[in-house]
N, C-alpha and C. Protein backbone atom coordinates (compact mmCIF):
# COMPACT_ATOMS: atom_id res chain seq x y z
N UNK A 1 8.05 -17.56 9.09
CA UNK A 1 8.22 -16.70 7.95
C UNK A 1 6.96 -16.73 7.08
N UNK A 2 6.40 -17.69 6.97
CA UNK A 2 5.12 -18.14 6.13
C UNK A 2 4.09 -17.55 6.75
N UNK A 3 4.19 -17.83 8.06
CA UNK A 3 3.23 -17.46 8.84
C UNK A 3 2.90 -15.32 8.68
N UNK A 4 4.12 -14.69 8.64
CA UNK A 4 4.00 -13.48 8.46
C UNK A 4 3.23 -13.44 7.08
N UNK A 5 3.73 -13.78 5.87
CA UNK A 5 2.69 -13.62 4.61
C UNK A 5 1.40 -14.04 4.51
N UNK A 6 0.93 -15.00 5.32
CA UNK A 6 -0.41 -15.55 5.28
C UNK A 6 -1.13 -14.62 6.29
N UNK A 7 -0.92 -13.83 7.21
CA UNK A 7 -0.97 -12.79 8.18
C UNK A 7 -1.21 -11.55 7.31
N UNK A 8 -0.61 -11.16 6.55
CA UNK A 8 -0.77 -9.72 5.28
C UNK A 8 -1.41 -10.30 4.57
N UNK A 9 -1.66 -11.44 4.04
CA UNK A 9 -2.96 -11.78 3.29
C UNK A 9 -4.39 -11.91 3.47
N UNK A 10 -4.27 -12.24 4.76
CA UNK A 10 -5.35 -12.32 5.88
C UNK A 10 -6.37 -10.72 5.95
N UNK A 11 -5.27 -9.95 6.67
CA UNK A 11 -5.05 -8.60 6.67
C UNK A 11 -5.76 -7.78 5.50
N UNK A 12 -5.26 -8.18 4.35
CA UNK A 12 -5.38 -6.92 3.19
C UNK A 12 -6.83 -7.89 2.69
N UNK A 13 -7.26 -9.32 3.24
CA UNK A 13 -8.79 -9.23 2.96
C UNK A 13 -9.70 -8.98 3.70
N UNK A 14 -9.29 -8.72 5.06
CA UNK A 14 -10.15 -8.11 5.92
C UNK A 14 -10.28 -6.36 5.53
N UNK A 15 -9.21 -5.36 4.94
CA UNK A 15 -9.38 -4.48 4.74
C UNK A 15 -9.84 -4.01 3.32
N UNK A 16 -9.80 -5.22 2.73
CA UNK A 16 -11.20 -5.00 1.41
C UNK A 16 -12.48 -5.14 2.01
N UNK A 17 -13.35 -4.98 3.39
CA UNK A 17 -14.24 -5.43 3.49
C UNK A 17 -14.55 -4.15 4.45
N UNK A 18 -13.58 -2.98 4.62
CA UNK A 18 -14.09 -2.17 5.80
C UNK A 18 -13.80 -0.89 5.06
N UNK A 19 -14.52 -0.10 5.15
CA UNK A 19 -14.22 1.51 5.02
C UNK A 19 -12.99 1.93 4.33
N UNK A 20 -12.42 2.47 3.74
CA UNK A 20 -11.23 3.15 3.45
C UNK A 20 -10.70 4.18 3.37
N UNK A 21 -11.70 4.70 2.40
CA UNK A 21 -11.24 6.07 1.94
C UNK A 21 -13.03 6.81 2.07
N UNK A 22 -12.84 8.42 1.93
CA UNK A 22 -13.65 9.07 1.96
C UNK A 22 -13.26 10.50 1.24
N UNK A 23 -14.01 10.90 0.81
CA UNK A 23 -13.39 12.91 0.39
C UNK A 23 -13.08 13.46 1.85
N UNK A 24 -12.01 14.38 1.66
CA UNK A 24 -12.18 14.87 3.07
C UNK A 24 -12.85 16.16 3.26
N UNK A 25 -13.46 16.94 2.27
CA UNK A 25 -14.37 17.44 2.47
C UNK A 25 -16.07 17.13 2.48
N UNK A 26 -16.50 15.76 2.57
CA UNK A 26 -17.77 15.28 2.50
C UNK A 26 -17.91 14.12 3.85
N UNK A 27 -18.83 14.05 4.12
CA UNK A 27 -19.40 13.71 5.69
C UNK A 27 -19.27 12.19 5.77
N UNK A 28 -19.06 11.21 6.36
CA UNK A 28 -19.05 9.79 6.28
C UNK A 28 -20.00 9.05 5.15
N UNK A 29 -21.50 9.93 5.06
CA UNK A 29 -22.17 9.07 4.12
C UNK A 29 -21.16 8.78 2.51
N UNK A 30 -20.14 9.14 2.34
CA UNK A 30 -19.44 9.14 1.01
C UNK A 30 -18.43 8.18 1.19
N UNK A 31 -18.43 7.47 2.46
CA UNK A 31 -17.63 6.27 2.28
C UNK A 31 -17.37 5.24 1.20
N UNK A 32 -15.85 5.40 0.80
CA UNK A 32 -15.21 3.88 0.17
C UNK A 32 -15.18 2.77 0.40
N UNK A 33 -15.49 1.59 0.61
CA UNK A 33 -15.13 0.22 1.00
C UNK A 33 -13.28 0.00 0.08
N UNK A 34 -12.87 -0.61 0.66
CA UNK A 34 -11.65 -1.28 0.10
C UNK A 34 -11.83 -2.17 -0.93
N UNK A 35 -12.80 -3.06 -0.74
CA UNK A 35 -13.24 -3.62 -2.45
C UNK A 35 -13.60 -2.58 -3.70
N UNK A 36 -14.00 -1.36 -3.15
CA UNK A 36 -14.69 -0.92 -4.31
C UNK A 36 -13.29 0.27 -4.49
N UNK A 37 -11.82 0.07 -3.27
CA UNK A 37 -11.01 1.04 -4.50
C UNK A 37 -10.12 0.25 -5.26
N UNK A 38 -10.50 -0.95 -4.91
CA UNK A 38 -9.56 -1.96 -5.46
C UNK A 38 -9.77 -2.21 -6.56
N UNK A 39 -11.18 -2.43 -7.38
CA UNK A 39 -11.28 -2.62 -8.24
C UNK A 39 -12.13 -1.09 -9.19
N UNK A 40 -11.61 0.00 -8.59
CA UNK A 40 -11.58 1.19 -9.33
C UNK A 40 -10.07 1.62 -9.93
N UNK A 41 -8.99 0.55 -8.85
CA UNK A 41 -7.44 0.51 -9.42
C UNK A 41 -6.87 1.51 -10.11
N UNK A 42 -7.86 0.62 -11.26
CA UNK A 42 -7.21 0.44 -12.84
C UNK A 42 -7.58 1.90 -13.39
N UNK A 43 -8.98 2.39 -13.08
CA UNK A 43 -9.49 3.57 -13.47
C UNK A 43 -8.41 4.68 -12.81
N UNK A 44 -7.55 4.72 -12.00
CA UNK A 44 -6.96 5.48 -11.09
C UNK A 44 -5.82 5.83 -12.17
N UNK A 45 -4.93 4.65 -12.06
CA UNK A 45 -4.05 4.50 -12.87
C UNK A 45 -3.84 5.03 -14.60
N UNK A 46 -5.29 4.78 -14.90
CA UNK A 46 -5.86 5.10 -16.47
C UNK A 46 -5.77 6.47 -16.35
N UNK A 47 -6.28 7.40 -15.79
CA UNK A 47 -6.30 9.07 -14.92
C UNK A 47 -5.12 9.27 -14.99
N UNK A 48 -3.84 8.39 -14.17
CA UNK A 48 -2.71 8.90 -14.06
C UNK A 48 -2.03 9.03 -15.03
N UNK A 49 -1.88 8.02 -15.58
CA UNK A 49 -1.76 7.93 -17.22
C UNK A 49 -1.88 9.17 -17.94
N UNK A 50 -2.87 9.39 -17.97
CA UNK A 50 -3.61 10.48 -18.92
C UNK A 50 -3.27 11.84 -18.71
N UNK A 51 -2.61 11.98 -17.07
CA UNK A 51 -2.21 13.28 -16.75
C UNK A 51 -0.99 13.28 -16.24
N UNK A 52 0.12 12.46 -16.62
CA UNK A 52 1.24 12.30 -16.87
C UNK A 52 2.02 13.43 -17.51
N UNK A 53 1.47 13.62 -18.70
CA UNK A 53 2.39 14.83 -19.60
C UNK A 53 1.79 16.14 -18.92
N UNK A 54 0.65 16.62 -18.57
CA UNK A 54 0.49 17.39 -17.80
C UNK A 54 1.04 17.37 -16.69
N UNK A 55 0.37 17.00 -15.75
CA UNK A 55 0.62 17.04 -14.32
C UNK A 55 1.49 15.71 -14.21
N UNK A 56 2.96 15.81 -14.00
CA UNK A 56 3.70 14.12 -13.52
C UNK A 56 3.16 13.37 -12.54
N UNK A 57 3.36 14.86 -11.51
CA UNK A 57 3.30 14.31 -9.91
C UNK A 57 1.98 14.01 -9.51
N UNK A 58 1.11 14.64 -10.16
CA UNK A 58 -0.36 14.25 -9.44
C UNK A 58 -0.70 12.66 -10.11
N UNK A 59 -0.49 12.89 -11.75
CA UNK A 59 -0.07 11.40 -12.08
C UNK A 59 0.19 10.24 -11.69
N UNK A 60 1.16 10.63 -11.08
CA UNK A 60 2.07 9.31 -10.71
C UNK A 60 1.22 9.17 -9.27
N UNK A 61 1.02 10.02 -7.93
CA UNK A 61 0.36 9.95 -6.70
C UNK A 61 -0.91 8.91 -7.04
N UNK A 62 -1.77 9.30 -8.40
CA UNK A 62 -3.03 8.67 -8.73
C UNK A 62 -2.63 7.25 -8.70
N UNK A 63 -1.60 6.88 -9.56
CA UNK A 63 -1.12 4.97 -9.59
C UNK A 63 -0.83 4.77 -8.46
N UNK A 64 -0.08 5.28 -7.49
CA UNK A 64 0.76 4.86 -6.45
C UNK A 64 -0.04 3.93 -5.78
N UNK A 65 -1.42 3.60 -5.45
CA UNK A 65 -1.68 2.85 -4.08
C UNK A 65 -1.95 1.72 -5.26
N UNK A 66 -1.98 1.73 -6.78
CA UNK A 66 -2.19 0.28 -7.30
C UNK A 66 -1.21 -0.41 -7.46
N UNK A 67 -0.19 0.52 -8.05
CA UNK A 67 1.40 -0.06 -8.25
C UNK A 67 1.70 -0.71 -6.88
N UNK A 68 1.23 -0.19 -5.33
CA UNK A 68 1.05 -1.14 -4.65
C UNK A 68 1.19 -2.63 -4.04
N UNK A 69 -0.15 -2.38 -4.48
CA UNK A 69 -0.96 -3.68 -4.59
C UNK A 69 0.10 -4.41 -5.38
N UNK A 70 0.02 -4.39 -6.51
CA UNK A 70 0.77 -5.15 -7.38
C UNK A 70 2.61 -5.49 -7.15
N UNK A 71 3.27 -4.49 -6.38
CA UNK A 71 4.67 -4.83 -6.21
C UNK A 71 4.49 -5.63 -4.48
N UNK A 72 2.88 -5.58 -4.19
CA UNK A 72 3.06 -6.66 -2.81
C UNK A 72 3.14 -7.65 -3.53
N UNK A 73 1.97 -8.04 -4.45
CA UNK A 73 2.18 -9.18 -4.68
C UNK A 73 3.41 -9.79 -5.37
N UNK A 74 4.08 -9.06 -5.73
CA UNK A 74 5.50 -9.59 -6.29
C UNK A 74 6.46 -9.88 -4.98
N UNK A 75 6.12 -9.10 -4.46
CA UNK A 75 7.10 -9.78 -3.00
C UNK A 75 6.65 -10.87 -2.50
N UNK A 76 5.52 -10.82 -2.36
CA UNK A 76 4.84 -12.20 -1.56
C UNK A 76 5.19 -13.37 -2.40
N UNK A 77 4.97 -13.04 -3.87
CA UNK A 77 5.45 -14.76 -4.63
C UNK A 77 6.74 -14.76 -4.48
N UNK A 78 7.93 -14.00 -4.81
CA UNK A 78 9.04 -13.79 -4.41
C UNK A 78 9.71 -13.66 -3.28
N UNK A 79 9.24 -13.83 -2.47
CA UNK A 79 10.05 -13.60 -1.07
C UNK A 79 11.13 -14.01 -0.97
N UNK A 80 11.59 -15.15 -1.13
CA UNK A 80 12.84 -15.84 -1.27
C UNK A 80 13.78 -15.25 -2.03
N UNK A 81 13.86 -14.26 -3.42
CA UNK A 81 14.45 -13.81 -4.14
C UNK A 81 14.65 -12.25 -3.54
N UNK A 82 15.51 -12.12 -4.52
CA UNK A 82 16.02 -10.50 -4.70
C UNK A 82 15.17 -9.44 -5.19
N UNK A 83 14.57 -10.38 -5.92
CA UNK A 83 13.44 -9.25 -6.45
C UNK A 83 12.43 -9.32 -5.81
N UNK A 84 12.03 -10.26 -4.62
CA UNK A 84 11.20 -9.73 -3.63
C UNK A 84 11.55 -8.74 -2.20
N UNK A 85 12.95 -8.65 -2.42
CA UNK A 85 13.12 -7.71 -1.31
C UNK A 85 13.12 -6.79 -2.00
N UNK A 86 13.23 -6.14 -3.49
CA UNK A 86 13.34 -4.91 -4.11
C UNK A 86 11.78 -4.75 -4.02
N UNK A 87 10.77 -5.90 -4.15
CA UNK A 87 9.80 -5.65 -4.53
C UNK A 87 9.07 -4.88 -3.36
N UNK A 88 9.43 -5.64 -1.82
CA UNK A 88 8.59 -5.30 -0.68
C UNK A 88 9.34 -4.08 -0.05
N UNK A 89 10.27 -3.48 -0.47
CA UNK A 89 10.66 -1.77 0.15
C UNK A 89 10.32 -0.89 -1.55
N UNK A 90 9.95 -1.22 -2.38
CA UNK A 90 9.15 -0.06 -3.51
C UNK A 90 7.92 -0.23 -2.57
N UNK A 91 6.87 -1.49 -2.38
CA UNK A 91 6.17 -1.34 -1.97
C UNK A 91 5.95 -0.30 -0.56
N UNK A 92 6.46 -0.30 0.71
CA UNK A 92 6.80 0.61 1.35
C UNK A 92 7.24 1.65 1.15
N UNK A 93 7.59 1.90 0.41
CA UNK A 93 7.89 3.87 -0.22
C UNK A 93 6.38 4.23 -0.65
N UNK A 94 5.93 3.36 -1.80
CA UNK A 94 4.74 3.53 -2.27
C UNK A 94 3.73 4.01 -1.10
N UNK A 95 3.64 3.01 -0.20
CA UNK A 95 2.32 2.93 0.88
C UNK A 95 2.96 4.34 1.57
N UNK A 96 4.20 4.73 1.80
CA UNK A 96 4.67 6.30 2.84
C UNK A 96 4.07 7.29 2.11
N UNK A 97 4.74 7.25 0.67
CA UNK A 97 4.28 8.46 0.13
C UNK A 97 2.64 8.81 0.03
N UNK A 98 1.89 7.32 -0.03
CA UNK A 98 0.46 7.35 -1.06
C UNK A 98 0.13 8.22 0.84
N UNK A 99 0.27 7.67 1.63
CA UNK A 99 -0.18 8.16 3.76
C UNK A 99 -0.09 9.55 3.47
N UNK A 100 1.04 10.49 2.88
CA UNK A 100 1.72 11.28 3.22
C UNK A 100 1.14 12.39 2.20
N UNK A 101 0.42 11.94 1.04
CA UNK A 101 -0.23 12.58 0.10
C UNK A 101 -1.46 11.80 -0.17
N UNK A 102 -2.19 11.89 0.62
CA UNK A 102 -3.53 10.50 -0.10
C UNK A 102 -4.71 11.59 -1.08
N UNK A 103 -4.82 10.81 -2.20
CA UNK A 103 -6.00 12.13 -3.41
C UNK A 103 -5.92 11.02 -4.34
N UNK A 104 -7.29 10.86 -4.96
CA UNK A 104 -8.04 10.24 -5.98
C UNK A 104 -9.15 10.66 -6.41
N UNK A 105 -9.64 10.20 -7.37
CA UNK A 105 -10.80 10.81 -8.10
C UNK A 105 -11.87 10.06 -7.94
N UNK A 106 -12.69 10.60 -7.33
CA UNK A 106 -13.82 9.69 -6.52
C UNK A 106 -14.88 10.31 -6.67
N UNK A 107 -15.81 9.42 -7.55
CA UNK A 107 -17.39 10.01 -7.69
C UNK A 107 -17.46 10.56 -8.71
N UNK A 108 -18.58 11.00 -9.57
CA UNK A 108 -19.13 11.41 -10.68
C UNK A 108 -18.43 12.52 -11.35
N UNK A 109 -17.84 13.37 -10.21
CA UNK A 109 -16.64 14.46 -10.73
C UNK A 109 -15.21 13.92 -11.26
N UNK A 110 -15.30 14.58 -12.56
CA UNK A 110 -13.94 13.66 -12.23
C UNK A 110 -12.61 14.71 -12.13
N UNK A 111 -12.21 15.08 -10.87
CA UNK A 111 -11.74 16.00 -10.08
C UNK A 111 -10.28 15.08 -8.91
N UNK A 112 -9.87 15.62 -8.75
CA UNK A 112 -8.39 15.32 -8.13
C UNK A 112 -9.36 15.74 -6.58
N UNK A 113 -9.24 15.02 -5.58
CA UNK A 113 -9.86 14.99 -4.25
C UNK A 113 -8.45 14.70 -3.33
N UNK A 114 -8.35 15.69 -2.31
CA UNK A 114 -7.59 15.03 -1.24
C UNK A 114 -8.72 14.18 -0.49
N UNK A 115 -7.83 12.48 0.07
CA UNK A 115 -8.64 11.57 0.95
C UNK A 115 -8.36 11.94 2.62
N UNK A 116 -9.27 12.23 3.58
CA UNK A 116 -9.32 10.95 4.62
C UNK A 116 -9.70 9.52 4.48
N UNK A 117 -8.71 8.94 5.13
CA UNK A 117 -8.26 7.54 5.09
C UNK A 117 -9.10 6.91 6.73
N UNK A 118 -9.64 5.88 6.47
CA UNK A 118 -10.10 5.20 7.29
C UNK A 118 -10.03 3.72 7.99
N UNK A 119 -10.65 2.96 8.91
CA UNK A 119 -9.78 1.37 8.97
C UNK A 119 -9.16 0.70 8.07
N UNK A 120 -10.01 0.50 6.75
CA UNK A 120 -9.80 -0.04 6.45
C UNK A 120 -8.56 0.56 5.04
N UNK A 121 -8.13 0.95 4.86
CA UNK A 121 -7.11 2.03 4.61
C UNK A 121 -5.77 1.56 5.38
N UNK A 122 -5.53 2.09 6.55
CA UNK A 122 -4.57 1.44 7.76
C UNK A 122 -4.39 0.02 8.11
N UNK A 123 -5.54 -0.73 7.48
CA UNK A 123 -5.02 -2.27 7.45
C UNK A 123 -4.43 -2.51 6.53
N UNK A 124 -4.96 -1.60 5.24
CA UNK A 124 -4.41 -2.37 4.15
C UNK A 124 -2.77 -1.90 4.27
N UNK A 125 -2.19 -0.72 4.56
CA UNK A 125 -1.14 -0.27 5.16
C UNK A 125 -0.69 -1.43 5.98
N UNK A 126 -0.41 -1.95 6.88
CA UNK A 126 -0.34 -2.66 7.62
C UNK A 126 -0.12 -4.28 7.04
N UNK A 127 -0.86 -4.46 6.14
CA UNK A 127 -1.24 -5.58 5.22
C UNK A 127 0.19 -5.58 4.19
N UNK A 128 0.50 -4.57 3.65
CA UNK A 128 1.65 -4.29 2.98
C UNK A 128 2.70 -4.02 3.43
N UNK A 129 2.91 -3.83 4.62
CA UNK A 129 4.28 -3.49 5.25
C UNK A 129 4.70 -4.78 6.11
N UNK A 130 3.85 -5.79 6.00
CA UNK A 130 3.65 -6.53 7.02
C UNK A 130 5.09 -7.67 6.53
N UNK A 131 5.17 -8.28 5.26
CA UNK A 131 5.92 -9.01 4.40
C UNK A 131 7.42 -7.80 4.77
N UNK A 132 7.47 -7.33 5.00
CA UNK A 132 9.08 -6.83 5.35
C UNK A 132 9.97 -7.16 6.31
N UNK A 133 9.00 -7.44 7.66
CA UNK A 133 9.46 -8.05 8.89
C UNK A 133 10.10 -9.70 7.93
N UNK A 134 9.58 -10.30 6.65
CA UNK A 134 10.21 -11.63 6.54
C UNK A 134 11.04 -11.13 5.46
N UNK A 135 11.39 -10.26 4.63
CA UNK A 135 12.11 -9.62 3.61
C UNK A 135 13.37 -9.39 4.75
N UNK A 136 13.11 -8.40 5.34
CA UNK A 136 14.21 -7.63 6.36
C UNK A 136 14.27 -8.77 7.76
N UNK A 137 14.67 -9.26 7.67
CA UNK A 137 14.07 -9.86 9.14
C UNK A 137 15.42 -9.50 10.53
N UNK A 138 14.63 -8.91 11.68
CA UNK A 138 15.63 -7.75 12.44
C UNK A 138 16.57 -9.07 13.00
N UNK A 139 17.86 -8.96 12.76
CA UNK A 139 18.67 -9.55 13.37
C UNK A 139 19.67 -9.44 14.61
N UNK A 140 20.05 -9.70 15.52
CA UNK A 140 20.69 -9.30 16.54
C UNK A 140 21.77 -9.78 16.39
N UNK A 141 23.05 -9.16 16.77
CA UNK A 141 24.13 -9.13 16.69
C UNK A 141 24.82 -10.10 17.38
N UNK A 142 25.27 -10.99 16.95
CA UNK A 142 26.17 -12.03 18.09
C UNK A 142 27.44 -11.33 19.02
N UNK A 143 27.15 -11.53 20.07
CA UNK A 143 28.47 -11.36 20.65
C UNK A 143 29.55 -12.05 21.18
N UNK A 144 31.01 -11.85 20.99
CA UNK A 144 32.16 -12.80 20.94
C UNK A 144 32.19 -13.13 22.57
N UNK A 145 32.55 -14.11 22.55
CA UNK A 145 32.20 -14.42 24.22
C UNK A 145 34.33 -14.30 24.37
N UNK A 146 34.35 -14.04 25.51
CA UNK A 146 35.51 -13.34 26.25
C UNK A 146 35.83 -14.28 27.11
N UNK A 147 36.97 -15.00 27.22
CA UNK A 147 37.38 -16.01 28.39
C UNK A 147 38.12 -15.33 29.45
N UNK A 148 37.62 -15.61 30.32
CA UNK A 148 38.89 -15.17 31.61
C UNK A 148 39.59 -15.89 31.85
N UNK A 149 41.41 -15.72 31.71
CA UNK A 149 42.38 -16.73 31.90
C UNK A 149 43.25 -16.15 33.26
């Protein structure tokens, strides 16, 4: 069980160290590293914030991959609790929806961008979904054993 969280921790620091994100209208040279959206976070979130009463939904899409971050780590200290299994399926909605709509504001514009997503992007995915296999853990069904008399 330990072993799965130290595995997504592993994980989500190898995918601070590779590629992530990019505009998807601009050529590879405009590559993200995962360190550098990690600690643009907060700026994401600050954006979403700000365009909340305007725009909800683009809003809220802007926080989504930090709120993240942050409800992994509540699962991971929590695992044992209730509020780490609430914590590690928000987190998984979060990571579907952020796949399913990926856009941030990236670069000197400060403009709403749809992303292509890159390795290191899909690890960190991977990195966060990873703590559910010990949240959920798949169980198999016992079966009643049957005597022949």
């Amino acid at each position: 069980m330990k072993l799965t969280l130290k595995l997504s921790i592993a994980i989500y620091i190898i995918s601070l160290c590779l590629p992530a994100i990019s505009p998807l209208e601009y050529s590879a040279e405009h590559l993200t590293d995962g360190y550098e959206t990690l600690i643009l976070g907060p700026v994401q979130v600050l954006f979403g914030l700000v365009m909340l009463p305007q725009m909800p939904g683009l809003g809220l899409l802007l926080m989504l991959p930090w709120l993240a971050n942050i409800s992994w780590l509540i699962s991971l200290v929590t695992y044992k609790e209730k509020l780490g299994r609430i914590a590690g399926l928000c987190t998984a909605v979060i990571v579907v929806v952020f796949f399913a709509h990926p856009v941030a504001i990236i670069g000197s514009s400060v403009s709403v961008v749809l992303l292509q997503l890159h390795i290191g992007a899909y690890l960190w995915m991977l990195a966060l979904m990873l703590p559910l296999l010990t949240l959920y853990p798949l169980k198999t069904k016992k079966q009643p054993h049957t005597s022949a008399s």
